[in-house]
PDB file of N, CA and C in Angstrom:
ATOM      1  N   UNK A   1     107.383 121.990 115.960  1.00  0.00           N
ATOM      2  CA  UNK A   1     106.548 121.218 115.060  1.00  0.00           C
ATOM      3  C   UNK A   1     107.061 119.785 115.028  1.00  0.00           C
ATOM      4  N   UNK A   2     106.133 119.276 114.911  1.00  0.00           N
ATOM      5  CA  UNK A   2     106.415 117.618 115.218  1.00  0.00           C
ATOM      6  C   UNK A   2     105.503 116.930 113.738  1.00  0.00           C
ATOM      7  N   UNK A   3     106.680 115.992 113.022  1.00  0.00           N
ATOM      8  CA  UNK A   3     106.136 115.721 111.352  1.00  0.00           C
ATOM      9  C   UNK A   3     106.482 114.100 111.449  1.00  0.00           C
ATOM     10  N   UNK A   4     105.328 113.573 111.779  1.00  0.00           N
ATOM     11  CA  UNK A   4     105.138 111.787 111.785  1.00  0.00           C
ATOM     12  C   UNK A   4     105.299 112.089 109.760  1.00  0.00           C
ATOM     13  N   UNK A   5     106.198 110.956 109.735  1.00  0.00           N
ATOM     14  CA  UNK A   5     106.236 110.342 108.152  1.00  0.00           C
ATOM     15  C   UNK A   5     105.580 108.804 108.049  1.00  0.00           C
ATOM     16  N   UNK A   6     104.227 108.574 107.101  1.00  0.00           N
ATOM     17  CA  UNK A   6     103.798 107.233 106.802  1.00  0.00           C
ATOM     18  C   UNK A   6     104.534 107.173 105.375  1.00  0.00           C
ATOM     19  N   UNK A   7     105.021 106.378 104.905  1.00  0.00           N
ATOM     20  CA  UNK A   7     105.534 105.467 103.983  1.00  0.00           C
ATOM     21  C   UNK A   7     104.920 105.152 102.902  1.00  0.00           C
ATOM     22  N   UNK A   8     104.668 105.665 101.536  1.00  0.00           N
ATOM     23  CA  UNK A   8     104.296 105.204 100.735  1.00  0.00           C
ATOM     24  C   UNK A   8     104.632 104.813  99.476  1.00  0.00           C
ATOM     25  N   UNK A   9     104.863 103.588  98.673  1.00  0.00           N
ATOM     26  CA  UNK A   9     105.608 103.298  97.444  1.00  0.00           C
ATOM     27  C   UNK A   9     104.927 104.625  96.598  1.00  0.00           C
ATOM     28  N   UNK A  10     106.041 105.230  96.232  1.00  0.00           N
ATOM     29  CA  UNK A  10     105.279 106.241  95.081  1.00  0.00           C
ATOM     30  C   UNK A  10     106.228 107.215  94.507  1.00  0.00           C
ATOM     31  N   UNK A  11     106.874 107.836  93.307  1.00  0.00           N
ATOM     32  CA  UNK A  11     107.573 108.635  92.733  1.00  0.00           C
ATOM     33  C   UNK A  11     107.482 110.218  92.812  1.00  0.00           C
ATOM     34  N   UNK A  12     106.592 110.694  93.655  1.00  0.00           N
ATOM     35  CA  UNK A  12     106.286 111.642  93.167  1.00  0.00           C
ATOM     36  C   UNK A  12     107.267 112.446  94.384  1.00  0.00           C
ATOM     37  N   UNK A  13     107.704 113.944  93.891  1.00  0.00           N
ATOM     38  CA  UNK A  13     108.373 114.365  95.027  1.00  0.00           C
ATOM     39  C   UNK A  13     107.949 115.187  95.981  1.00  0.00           C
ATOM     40  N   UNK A  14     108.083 115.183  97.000  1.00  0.00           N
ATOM     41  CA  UNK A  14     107.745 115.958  98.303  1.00  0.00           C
ATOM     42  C   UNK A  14     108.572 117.001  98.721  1.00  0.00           C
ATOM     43  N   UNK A  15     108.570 118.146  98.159  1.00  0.00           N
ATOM     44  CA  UNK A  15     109.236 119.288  98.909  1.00  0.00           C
ATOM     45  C   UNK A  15     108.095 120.429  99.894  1.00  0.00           C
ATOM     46  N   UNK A  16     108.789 119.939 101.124  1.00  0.00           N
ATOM     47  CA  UNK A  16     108.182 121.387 102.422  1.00  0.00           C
ATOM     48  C   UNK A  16     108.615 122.470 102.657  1.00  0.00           C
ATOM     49  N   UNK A  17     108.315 123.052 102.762  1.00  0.00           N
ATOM     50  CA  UNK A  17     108.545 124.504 103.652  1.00  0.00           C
ATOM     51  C   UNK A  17     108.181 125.156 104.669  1.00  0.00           C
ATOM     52  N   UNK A  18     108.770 125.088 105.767  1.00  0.00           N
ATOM     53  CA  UNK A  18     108.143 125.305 106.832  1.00  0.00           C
ATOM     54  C   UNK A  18     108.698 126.877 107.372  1.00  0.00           C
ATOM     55  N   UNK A  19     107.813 127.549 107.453  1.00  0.00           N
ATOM     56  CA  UNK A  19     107.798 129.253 108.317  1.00  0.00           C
ATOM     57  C   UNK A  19     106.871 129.330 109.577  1.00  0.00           C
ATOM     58  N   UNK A  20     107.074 129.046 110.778  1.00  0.00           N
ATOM     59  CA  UNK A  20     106.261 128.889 111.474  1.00  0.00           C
ATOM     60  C   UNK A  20     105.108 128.194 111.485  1.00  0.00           C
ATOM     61  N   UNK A  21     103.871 128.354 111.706  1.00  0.00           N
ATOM     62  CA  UNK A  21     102.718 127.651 111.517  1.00  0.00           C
ATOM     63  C   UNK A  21     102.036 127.559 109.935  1.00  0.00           C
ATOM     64  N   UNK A  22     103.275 128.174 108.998  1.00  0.00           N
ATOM     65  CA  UNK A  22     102.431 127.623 107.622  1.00  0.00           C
ATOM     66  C   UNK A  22     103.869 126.485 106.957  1.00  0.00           C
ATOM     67  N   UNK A  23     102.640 125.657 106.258  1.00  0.00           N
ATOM     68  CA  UNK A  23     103.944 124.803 105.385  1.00  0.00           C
ATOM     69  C   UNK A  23     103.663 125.102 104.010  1.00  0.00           C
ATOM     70  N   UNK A  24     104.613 124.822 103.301  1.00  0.00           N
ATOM     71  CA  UNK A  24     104.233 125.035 101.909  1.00  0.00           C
ATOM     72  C   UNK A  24     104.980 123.590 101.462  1.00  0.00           C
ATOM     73  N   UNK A  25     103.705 123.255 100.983  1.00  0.00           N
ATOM     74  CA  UNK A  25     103.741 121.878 100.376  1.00  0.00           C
ATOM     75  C   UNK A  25     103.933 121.418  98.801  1.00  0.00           C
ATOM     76  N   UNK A  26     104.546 121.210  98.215  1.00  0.00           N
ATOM     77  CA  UNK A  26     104.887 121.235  96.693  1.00  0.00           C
ATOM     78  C   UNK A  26     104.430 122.401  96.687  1.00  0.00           C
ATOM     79  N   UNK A  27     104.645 123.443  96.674  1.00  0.00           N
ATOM     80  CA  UNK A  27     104.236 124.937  96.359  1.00  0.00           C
ATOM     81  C   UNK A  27     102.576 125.289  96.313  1.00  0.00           C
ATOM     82  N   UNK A  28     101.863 124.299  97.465  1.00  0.00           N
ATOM     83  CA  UNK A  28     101.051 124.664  98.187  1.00  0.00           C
ATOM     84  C   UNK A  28     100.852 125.184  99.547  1.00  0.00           C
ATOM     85  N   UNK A  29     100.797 125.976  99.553  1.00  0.00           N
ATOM     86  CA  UNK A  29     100.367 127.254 101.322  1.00  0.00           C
ATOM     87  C   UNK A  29      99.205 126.648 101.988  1.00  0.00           C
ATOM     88  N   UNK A  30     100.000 126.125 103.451  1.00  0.00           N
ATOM     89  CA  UNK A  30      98.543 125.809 104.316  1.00  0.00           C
ATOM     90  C   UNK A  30      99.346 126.851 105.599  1.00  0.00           C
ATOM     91  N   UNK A  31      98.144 127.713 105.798  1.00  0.00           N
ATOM     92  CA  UNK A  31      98.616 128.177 107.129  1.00  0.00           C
ATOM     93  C   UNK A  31      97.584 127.626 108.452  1.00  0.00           C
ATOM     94  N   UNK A  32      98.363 126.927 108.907  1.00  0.00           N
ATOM     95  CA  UNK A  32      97.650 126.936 110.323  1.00  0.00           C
ATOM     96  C   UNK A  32      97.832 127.679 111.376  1.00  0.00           C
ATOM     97  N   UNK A  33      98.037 129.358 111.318  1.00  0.00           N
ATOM     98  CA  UNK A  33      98.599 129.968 112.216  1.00  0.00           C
ATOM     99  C   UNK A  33      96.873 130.378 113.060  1.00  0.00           C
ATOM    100  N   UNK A  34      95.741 130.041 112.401  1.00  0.00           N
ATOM    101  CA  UNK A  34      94.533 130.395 113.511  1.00  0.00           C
ATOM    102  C   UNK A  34      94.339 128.943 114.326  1.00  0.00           C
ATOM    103  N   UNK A  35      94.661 128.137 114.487  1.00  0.00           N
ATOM    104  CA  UNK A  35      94.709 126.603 115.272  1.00  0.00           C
ATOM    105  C   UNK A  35      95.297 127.080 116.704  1.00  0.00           C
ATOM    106  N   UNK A  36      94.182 126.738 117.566  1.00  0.00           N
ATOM    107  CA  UNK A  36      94.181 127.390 119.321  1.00  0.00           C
ATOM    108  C   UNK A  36      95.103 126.289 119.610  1.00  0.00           C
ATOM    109  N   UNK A  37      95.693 126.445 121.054  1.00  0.00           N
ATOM    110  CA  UNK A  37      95.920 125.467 121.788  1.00  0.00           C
ATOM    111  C   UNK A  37      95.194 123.998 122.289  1.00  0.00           C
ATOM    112  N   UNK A  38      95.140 122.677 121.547  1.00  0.00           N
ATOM    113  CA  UNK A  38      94.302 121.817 122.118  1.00  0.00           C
ATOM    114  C   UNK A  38      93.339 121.840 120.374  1.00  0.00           C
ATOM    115  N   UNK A  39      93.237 122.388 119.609  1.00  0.00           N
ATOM    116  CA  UNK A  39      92.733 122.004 118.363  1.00  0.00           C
ATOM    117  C   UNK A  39      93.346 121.395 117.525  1.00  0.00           C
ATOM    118  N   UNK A  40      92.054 120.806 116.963  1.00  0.00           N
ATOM    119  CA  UNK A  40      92.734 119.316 115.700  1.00  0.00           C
ATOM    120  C   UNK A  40      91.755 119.546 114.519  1.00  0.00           C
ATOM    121  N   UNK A  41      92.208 119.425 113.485  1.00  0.00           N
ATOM    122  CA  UNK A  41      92.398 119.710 112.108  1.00  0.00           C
ATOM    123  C   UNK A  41      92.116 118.593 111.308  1.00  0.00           C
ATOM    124  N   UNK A  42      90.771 118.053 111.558  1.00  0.00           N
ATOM    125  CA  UNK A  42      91.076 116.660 110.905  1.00  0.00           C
ATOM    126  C   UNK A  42      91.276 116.821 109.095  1.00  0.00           C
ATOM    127  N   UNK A  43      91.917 115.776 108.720  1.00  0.00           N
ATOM    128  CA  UNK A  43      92.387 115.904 107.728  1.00  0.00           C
ATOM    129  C   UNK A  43      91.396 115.854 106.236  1.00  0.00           C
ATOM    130  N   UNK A  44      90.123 115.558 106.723  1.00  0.00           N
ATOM    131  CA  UNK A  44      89.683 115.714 105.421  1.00  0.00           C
ATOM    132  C   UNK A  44      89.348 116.903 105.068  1.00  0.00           C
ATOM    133  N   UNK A  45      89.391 118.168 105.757  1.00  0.00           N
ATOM    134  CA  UNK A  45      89.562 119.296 105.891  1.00  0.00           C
ATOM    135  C   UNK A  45      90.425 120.931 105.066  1.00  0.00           C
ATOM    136  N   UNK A  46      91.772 119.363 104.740  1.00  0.00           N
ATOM    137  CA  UNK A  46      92.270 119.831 103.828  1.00  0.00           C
ATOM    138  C   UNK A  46      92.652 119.168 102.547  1.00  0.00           C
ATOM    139  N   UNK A  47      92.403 120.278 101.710  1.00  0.00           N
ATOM    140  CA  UNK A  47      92.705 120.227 100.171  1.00  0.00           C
ATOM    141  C   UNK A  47      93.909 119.869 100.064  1.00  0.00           C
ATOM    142  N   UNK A  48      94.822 118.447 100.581  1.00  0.00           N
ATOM    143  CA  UNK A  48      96.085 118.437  99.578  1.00  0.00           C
ATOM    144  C   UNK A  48      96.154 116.409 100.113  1.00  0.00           C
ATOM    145  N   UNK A  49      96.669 115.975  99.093  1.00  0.00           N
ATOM    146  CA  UNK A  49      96.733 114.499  98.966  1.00  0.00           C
ATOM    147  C   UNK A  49      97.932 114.412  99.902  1.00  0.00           C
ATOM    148  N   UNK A  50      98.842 115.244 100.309  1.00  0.00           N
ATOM    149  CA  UNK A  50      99.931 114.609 101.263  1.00  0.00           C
ATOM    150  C   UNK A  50      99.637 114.490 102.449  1.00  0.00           C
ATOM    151  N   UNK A  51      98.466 115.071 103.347  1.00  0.00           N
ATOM    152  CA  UNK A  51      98.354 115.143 105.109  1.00  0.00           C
ATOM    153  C   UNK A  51      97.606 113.563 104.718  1.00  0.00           C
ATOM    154  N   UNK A  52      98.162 113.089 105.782  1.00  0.00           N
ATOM    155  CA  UNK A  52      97.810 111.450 105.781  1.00  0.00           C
ATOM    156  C   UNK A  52      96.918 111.634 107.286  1.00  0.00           C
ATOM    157  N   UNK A  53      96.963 112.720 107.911  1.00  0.00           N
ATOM    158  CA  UNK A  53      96.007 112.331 109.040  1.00  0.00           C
ATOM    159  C   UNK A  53      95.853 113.387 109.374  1.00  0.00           C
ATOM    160  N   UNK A  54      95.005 113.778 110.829  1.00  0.00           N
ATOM    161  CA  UNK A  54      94.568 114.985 111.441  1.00  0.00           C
ATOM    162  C   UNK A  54      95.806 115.827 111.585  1.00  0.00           C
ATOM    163  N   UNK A  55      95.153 116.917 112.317  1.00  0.00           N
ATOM    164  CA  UNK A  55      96.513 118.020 112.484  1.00  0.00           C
ATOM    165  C   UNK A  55      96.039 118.451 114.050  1.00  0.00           C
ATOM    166  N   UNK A  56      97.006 118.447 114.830  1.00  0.00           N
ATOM    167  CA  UNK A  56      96.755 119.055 116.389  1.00  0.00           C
ATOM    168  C   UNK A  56      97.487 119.761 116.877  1.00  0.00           C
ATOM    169  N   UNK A  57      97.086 120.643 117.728  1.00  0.00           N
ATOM    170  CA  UNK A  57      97.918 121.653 118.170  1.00  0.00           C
ATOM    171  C   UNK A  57      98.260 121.550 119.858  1.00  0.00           C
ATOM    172  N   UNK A  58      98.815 121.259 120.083  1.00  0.00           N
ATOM    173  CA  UNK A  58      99.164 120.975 121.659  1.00  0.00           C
ATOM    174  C   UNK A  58     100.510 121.552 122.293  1.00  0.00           C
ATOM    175  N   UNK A  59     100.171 122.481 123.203  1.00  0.00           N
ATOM    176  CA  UNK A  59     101.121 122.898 123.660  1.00  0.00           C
ATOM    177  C   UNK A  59     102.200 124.012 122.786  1.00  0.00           C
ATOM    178  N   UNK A  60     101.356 124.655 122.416  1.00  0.00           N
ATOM    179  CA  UNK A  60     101.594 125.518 120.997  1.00  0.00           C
ATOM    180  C   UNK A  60     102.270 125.130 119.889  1.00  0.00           C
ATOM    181  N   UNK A  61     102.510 123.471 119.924  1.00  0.00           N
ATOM    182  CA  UNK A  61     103.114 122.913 118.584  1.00  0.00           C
ATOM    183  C   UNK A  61     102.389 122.227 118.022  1.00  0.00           C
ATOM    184  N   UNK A  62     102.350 122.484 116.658  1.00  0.00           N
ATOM    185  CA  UNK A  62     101.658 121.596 115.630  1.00  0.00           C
ATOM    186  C   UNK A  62     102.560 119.864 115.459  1.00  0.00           C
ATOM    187  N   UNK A  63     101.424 119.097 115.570  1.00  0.00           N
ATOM    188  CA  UNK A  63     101.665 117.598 115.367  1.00  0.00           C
ATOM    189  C   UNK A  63     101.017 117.336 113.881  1.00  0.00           C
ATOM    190  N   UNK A  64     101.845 116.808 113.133  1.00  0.00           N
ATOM    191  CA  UNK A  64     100.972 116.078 111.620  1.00  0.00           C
ATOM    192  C   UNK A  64     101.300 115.267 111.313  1.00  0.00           C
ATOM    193  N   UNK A  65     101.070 114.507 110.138  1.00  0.00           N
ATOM    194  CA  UNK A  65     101.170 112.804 109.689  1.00  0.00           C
ATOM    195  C   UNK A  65     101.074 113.392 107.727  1.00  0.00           C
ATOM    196  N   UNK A  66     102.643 113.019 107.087  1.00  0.00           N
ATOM    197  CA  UNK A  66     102.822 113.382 105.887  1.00  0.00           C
ATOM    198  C   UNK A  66     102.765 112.392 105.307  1.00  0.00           C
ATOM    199  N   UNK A  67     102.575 112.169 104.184  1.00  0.00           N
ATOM    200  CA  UNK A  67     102.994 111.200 103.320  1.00  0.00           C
ATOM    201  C   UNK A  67     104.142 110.847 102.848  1.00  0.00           C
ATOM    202  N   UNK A  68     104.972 109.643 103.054  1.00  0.00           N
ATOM    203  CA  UNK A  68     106.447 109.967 102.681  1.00  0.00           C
ATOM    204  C   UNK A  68     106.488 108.990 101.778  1.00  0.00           C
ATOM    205  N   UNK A  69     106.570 109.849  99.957  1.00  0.00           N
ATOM    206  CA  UNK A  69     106.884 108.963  98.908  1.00  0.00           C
ATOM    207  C   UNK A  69     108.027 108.001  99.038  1.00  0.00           C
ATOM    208  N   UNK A  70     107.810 106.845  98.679  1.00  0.00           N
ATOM    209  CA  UNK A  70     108.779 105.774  98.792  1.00  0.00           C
ATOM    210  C   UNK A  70     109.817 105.665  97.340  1.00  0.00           C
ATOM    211  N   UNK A  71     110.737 106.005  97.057  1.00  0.00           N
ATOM    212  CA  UNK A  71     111.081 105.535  95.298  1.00  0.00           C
ATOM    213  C   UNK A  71     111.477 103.939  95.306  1.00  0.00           C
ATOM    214  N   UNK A  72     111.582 103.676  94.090  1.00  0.00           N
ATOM    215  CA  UNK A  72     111.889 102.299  94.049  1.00  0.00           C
ATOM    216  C   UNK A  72     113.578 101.865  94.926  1.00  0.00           C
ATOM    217  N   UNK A  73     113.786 102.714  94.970  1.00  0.00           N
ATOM    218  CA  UNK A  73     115.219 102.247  96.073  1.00  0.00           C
ATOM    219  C   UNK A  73     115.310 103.040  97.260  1.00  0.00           C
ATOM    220  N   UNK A  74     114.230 102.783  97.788  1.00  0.00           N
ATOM    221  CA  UNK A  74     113.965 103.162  99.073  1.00  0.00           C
ATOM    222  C   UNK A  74     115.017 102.992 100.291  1.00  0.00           C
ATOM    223  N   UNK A  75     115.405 103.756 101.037  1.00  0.00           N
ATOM    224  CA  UNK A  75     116.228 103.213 101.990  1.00  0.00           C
ATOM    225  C   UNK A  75     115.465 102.595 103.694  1.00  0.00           C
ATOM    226  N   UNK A  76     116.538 101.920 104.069  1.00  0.00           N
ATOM    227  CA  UNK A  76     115.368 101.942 105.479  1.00  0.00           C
ATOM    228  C   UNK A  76     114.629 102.968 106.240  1.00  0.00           C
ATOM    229  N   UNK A  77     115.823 104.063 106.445  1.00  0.00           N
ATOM    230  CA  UNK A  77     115.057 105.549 107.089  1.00  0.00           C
ATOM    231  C   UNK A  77     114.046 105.542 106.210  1.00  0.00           C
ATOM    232  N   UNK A  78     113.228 105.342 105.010  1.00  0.00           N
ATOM    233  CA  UNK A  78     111.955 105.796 104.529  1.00  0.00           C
ATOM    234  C   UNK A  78     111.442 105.218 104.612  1.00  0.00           C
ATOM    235  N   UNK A  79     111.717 103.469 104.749  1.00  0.00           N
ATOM    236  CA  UNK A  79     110.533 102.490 104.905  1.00  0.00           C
ATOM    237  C   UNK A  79     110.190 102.642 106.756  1.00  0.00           C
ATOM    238  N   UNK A  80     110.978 103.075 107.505  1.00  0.00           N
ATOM    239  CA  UNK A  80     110.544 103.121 108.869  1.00  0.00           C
ATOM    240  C   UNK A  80     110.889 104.229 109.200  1.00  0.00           C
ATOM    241  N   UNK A  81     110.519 105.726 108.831  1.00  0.00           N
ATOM    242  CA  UNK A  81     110.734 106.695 109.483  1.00  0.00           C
ATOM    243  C   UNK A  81     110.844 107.024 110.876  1.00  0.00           C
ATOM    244  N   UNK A  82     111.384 107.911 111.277  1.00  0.00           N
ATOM    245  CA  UNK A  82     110.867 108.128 112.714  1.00  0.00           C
ATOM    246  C   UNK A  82     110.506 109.582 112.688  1.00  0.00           C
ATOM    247  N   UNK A  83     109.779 109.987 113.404  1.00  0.00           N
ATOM    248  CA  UNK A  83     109.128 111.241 113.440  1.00  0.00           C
ATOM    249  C   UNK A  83     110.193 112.465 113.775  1.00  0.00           C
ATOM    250  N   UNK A  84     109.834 113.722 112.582  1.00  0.00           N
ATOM    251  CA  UNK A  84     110.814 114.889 112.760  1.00  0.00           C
ATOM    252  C   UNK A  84     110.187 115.575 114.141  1.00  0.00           C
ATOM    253  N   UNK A  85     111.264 116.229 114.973  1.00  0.00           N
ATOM    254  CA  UNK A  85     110.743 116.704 116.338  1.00  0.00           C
ATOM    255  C   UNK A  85     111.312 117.880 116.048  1.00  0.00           C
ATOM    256  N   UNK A  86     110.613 119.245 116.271  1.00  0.00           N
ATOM    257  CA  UNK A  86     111.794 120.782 116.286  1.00  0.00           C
ATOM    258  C   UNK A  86     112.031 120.993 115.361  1.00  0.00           C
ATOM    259  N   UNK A  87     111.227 120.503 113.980  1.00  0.00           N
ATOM    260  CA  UNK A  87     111.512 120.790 113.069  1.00  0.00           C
ATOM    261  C   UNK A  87     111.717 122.511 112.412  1.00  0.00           C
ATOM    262  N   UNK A  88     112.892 122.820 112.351  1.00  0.00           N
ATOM    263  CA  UNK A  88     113.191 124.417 111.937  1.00  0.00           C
ATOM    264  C   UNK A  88     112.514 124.977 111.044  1.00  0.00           C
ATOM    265  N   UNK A  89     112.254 126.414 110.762  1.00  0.00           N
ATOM    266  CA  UNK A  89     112.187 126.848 109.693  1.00  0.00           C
ATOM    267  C   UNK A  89     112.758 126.752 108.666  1.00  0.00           C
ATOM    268  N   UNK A  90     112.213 126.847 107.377  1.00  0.00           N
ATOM    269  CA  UNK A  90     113.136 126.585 105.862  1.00  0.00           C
ATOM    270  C   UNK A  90     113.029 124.952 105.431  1.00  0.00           C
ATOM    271  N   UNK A  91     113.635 124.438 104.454  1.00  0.00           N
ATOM    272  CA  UNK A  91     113.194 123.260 103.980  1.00  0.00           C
ATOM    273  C   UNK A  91     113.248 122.275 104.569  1.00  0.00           C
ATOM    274  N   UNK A  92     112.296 121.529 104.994  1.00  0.00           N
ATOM    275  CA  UNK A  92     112.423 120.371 106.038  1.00  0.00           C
ATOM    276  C   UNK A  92     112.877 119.107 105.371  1.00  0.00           C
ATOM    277  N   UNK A  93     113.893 118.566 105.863  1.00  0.00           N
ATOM    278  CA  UNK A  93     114.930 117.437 105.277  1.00  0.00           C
ATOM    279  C   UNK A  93     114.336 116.127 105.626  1.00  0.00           C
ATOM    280  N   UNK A  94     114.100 115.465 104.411  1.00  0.00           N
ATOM    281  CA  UNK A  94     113.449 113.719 104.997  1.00  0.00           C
ATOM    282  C   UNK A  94     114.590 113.078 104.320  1.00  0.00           C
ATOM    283  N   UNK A  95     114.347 111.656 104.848  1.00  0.00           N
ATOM    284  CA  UNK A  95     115.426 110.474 104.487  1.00  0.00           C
ATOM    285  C   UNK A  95     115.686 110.670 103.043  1.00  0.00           C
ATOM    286  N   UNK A  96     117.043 109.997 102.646  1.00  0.00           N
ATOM    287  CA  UNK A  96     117.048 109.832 101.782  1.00  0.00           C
ATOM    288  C   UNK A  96     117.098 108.585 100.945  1.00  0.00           C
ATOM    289  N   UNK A  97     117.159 108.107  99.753  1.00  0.00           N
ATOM    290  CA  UNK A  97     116.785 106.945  99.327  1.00  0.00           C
ATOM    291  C   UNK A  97     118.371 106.357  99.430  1.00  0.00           C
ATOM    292  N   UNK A  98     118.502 105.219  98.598  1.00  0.00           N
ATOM    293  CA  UNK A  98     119.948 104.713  98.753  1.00  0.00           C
ATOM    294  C   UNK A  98     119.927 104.769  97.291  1.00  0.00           C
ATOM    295  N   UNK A  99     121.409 104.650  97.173  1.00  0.00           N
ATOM    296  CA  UNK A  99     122.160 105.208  95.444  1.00  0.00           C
ATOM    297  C   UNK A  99     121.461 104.360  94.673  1.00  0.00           C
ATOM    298  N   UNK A 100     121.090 105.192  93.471  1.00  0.00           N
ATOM    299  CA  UNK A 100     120.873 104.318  92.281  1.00  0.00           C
ATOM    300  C   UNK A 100     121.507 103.067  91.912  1.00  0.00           C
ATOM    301  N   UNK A 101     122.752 102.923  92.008  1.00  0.00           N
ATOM    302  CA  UNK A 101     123.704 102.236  90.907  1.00  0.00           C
ATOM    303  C   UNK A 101     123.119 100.913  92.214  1.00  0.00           C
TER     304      UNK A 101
END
């Protein structure tokens, strides 16, 4: 699975879960385990404010585009992500911000 992060100023938190072809998104379930080889998922398709773009399946891996809340002390990894590749099962780890103080 391959997880493009876009950047957005915003507080709210983003926890994933990834089990194969389903994620669970703030403790929302999307399974894309019926998505063929070579199908795309465009995103208005689905019910959740975090897929920032289509969803494709190529080469039996899912490609997507998340929303990545920005907090007010954003670090660089969040203002310029780079895309998760191989992303494992279990909670998928994004940047983190830089210290409060």
């Amino acid at each position: 699975m391959i997880i493009r992060l876009s950047p957005q100023r915003r507080d709210d938190p983003l926890q994933v879960v990834r089990s194969g072809d389903l994620l669970i998104v703030n403790g929302a379930s999307f399974d894309f385990s019926v998505m063929g080889d070579g199908d795309t998922l465009p995103a208005s398709a689905i019910k959740s404010e975090w897929f920032a773009g289509d969803i494709d399946k190529e080469g039996g891996e899912l490609a997507l585009t998340l929303w990545l809340p920005n907090p007010w002390n954003y670090s660089p990894a969040q203002a310029f992500p780079v895309p998760l590749v191989d992303v494992p099962n279990g909670a998928v780890v994004f940047p983190d911000p830089l210290p409060a103080d």
